[in-house]
N, C-alpha and C. Protein backbone atom coordinates (compact mmCIF):
# COMPACT_ATOMS: atom_id res chain seq x y z
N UNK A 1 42.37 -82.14 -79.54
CA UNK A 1 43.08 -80.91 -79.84
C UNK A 1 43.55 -80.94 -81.31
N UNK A 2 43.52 -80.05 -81.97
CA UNK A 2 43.90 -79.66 -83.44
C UNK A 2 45.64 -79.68 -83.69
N UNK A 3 45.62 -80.38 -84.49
CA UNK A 3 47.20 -80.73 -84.88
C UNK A 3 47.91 -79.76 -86.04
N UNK A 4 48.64 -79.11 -85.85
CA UNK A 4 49.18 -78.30 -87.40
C UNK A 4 50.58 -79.08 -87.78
N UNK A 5 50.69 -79.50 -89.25
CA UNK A 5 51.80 -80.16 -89.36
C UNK A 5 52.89 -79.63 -89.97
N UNK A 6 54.03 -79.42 -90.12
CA UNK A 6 54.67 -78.69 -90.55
C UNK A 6 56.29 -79.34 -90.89
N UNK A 7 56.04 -79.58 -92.87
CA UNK A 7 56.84 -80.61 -93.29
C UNK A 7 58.34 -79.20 -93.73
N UNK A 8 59.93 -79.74 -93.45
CA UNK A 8 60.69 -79.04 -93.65
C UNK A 8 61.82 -79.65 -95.11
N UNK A 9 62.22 -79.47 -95.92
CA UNK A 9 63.16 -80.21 -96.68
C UNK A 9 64.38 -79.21 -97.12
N UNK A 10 65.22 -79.95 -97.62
CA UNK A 10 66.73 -79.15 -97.81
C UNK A 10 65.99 -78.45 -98.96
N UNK A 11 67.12 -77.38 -99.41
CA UNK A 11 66.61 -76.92 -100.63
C UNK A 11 67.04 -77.38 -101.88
N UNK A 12 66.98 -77.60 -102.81
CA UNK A 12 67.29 -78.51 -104.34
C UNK A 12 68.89 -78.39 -104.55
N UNK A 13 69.42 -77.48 -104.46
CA UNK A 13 70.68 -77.04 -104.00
C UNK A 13 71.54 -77.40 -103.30
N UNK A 14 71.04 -78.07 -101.83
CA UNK A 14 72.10 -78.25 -100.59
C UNK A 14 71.92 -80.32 -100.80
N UNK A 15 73.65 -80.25 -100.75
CA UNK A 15 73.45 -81.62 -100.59
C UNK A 15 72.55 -82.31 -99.38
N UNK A 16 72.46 -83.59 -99.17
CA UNK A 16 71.75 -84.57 -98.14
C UNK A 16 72.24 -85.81 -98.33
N UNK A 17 73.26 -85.90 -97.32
CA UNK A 17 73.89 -87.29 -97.18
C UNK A 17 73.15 -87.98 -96.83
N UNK A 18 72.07 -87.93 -95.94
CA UNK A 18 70.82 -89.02 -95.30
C UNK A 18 70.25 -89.62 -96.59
N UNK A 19 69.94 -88.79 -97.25
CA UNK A 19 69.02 -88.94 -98.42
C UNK A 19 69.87 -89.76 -99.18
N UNK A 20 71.03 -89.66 -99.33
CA UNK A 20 71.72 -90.77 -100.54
C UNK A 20 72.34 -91.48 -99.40
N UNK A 21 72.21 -91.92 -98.64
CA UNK A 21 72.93 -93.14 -97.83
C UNK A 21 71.46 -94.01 -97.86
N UNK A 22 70.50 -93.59 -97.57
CA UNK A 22 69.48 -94.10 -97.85
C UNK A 22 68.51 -94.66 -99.24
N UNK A 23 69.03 -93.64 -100.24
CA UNK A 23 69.14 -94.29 -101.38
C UNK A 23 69.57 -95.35 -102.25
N UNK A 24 71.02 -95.63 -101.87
CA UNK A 24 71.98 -96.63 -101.44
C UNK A 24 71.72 -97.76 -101.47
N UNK A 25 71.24 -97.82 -99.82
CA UNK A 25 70.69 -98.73 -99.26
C UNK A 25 69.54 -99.57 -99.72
N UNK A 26 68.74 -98.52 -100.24
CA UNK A 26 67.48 -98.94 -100.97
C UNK A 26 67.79 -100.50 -101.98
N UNK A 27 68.54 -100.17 -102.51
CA UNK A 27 68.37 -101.54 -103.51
C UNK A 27 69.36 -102.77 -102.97
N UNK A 28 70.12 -102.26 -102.05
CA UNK A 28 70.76 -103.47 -101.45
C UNK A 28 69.87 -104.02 -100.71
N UNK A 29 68.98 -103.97 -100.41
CA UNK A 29 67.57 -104.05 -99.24
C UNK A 29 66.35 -104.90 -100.32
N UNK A 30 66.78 -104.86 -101.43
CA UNK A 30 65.36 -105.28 -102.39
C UNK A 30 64.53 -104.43 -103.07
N UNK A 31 64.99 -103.38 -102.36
CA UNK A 31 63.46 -102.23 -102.87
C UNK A 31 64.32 -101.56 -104.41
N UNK A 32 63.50 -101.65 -105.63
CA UNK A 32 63.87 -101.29 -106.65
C UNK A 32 63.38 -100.14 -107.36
N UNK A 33 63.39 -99.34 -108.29
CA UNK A 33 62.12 -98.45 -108.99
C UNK A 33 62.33 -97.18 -108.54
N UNK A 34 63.60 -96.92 -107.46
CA UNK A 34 63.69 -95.84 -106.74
C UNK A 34 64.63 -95.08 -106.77
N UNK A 35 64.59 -93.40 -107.42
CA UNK A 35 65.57 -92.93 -108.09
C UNK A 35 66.34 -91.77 -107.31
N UNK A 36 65.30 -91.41 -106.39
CA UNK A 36 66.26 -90.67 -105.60
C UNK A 36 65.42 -90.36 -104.06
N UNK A 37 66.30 -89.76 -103.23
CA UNK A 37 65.74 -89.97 -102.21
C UNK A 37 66.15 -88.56 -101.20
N UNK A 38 65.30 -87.22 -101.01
CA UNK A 38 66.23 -86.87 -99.97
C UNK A 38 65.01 -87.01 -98.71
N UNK A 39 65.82 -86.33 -97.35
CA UNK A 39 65.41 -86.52 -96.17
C UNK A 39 65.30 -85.21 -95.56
N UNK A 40 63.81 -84.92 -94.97
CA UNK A 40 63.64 -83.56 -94.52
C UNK A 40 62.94 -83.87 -93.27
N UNK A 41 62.81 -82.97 -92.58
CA UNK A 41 61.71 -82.99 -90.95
C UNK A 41 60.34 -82.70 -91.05
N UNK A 42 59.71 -83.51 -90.60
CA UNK A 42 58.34 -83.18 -90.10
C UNK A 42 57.53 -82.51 -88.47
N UNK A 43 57.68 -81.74 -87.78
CA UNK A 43 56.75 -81.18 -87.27
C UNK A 43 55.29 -81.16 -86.90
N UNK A 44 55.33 -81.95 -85.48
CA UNK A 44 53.77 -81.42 -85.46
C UNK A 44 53.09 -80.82 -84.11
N UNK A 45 52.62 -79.72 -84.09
CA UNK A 45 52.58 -78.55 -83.36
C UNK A 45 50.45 -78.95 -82.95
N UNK A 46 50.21 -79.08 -81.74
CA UNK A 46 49.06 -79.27 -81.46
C UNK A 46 48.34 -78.06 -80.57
N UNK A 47 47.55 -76.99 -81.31
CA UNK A 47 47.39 -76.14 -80.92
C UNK A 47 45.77 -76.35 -79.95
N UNK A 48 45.71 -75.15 -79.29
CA UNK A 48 44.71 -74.77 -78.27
C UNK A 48 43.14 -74.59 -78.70
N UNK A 49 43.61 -74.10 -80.41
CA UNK A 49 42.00 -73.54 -80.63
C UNK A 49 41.35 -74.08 -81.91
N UNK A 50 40.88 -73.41 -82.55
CA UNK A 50 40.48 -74.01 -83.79
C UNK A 50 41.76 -73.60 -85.04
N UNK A 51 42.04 -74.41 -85.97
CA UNK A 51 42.68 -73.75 -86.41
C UNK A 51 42.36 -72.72 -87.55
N UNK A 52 43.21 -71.67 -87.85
CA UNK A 52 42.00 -70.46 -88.57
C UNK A 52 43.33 -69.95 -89.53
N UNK A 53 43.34 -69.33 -90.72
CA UNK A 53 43.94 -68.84 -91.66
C UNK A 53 45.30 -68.00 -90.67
N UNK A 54 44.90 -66.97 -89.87
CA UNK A 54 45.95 -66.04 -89.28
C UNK A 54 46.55 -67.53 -88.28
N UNK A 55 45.92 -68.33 -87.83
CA UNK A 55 46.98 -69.09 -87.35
C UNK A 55 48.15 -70.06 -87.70
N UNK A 56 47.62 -70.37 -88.84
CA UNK A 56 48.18 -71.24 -90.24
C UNK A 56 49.52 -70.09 -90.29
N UNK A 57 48.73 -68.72 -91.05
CA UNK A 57 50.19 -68.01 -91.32
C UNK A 57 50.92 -67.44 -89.97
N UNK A 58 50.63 -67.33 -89.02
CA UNK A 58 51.44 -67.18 -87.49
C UNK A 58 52.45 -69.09 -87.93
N UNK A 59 52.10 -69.94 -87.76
CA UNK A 59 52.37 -71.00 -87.46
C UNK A 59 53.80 -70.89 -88.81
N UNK A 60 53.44 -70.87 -89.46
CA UNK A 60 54.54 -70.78 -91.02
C UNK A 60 55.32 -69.53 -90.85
N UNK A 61 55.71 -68.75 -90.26
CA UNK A 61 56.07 -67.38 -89.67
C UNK A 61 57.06 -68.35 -88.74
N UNK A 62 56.62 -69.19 -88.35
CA UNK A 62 57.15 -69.66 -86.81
C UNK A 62 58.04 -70.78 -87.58
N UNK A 63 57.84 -71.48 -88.52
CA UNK A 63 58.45 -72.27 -89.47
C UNK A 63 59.78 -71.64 -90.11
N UNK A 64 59.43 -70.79 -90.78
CA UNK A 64 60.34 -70.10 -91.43
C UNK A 64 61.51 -69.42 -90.21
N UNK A 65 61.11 -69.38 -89.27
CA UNK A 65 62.19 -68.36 -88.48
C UNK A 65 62.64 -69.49 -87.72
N UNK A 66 61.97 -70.61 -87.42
CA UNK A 66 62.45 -71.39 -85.98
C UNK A 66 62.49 -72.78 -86.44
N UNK A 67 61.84 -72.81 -87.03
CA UNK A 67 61.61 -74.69 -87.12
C UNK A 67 62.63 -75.22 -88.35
N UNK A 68 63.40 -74.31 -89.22
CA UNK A 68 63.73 -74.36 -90.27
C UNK A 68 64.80 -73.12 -90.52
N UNK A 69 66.12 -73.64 -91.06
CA UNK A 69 67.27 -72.84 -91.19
C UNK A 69 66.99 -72.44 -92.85
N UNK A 70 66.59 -70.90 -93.35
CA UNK A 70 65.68 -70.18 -94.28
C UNK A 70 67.60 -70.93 -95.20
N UNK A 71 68.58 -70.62 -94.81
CA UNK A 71 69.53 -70.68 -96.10
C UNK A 71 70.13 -71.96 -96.67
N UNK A 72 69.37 -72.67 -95.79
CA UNK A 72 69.71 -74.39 -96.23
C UNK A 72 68.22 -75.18 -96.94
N UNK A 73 67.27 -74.86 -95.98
CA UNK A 73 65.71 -75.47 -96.50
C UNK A 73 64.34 -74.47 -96.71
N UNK A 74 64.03 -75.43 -96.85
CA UNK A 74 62.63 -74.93 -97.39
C UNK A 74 61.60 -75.08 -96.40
N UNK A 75 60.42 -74.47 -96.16
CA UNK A 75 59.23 -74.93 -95.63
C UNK A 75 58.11 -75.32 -96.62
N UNK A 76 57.92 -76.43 -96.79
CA UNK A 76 57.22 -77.21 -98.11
C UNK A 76 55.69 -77.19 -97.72
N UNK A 77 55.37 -77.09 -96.34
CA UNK A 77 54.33 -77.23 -96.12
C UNK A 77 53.75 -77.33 -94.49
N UNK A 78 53.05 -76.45 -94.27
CA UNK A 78 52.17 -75.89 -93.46
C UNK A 78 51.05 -76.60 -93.30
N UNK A 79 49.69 -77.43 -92.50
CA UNK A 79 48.76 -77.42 -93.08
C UNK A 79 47.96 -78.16 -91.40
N UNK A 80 46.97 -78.00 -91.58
CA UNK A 80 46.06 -78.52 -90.42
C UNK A 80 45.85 -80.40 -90.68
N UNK A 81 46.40 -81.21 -90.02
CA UNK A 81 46.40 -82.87 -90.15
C UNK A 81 44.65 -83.12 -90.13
N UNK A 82 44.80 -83.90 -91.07
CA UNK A 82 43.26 -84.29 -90.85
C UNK A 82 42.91 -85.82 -89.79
């Protein structure tokens, strides 16, 4: 079955405590080189048919209204998993 993935992130604007608690952490942990960090959702929606352009934009329609709060984030990306 065909997978559509559908990545969500805050918008540049809204803080993300995940993202800097995890940033944080990062170099107390060893890991160095790393300047910032935020944290968004991923989505993945396994549809019935093939996937086809009107379903892509049905699916991002469905992103924007449901999967994702429009005044805090973004929908970064839509796309069929390979």
């Amino acid at each position: 079955m065909p997978r559509i993935v559908v990545e969500v992130m805050p918008k540049p604007e809204i803080l993300d405590p995940q993202g800097k608690a995890v940033n944080g952490a990062l170099p107390r942990l060893g890991f160095t080189g790393i300047s910032q960090v935020r944290q968004g959702k991923r989505f993945e929606l396994t549809v019935d048919g093939p996937v086809t352009e009107d379903l892509l934009a049905e699916v991002r329609r469905a992103a924007e209204t449901v999967l994702s709060n429009p005044v805090i984030e973004d929908v970064v990306r839509v796309a069929e998993e390979a």
